[in-house]
Protein backbone atom coordinates (compact mmCIF):
# COMPACT_ATOMS: atom_id res chain seq x y z
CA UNK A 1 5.92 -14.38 -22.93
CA UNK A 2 5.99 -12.67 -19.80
CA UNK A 3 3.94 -9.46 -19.42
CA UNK A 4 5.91 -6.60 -18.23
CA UNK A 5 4.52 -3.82 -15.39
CA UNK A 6 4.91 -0.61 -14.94
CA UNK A 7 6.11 0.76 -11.16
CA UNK A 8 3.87 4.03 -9.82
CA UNK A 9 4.75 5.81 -6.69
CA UNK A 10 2.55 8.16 -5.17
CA UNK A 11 2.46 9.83 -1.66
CA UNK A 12 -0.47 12.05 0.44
CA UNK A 13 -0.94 12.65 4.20
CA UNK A 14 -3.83 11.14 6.38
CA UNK A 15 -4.97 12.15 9.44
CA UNK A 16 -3.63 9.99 12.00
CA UNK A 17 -6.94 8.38 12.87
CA UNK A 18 -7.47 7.43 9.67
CA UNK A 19 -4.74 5.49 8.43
CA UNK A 20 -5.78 2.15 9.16
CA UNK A 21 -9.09 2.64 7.08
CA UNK A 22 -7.07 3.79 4.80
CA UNK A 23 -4.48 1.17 4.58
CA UNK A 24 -7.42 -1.56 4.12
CA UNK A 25 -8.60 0.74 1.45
CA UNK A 26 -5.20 0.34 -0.56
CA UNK A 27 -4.71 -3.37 0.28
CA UNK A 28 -8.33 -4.30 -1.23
CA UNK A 29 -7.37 -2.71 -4.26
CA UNK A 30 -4.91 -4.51 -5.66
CA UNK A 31 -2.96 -3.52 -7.74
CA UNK A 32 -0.47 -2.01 -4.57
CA UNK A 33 2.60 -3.61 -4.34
CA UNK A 34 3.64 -2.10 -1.39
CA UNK A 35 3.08 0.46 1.45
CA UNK A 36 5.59 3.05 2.80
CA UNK A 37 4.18 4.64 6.35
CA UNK A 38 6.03 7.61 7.57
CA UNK A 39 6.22 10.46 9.78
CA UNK A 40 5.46 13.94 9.07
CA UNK A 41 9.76 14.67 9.33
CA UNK A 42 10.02 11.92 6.35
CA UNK A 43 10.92 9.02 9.02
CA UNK A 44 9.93 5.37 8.26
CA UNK A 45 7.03 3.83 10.64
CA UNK A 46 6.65 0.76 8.54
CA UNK A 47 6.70 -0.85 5.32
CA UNK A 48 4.10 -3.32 4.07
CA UNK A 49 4.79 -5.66 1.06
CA UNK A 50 1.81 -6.95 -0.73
CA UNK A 51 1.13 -9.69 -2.68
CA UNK A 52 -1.01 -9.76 -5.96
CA UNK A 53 -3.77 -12.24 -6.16
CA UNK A 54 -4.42 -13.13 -2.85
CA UNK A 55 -8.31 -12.34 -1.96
CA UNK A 56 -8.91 -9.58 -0.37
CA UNK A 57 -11.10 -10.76 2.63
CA UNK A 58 -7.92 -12.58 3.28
CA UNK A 59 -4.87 -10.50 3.14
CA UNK A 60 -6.67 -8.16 5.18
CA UNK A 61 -6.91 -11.38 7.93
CA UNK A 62 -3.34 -12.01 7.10
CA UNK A 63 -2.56 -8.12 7.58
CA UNK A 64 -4.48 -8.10 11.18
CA UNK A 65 -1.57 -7.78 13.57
CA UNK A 66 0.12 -5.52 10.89
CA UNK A 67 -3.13 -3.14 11.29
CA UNK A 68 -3.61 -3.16 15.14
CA UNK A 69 0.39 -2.27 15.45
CA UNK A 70 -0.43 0.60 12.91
CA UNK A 71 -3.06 1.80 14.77
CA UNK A 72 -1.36 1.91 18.26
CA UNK A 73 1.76 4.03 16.45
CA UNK A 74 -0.89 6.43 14.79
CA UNK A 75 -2.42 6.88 18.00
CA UNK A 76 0.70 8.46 18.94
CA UNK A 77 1.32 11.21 15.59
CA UNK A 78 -0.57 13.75 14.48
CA UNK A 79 -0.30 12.97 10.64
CA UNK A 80 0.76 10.44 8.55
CA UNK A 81 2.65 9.98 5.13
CA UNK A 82 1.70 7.02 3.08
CA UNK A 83 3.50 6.54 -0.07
CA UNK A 84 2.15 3.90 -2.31
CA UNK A 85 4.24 1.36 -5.00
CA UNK A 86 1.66 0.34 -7.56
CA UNK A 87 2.39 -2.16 -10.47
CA UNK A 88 0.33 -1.31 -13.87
CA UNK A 89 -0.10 -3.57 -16.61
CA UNK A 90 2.40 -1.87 -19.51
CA UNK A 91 -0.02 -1.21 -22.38
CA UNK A 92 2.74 -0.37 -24.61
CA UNK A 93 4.39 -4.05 -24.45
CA UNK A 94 1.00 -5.90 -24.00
CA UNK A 95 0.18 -4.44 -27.54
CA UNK A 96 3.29 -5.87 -29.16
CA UNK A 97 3.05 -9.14 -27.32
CA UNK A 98 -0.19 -9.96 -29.93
C-alpha cells in the first residue's frame, strides 16, 4: 500500500543577497517539494519544482542555471519572499498501514 504525505507550506523573507544560499539550503534538504520566489508586493519571480530522491550534490548541478538566473533577479530587489511546499510522511496512516 501506498504511503500517504502530508503537504506543509511555509513562507519568510531573505535578504536579497541571500537567497541563493538559501535556496541550496532548502533543495539539500529534501523533503521540499517545491519553491515559490516572490517579491516583496506578493508577485511571482519563479517557481522551482523538486524532485524527491535525487542526490543532493546533483540536483543542485541540475539546478545551476536555475540559481545563477535567481541570483541576477535578486541582484535587482531589496527582499525576497520564499514560500516553501514540503511533503511529510503522514504518521497517522503509516501507523494503520502495519
Amino acid at each position: 500500500m501506498e504511503s500517504e504525505h502530508k503537504q506543509t507550506n511555509e513562507e519568510f523573507e531573505v535578504d536579497a543577497g541571500k537567497v541563493v544560499d538559501e535556496v541550496k539550503k532548502l533543495i539539500v534538504q529534501g523533503n521540499v517539494r517545491r519553491l515559490i520566489l516572490r517579491k516583496e508586493n506578493d508577485e511571482i519571480l519563479m517557481e522551482i519544482p523538486l524532485t524527491t530522491g535525487v542526490a543532493a550534490g546533483s540536483i543542485l548541478t541540475i539546478f545551476a542555471p536555475v540559481l545563477a538566473a535567481l541570483g541576477a533577479m535578486a541582484a535587482l530587489l531589496a527582499r525576497v519572499k520564499i514560500q516553501v511546499v514540503r511533503i511529510e510522511n503522514d504518521p497517522a496512516v503509516e501507523d494503520k498501514q502495519e
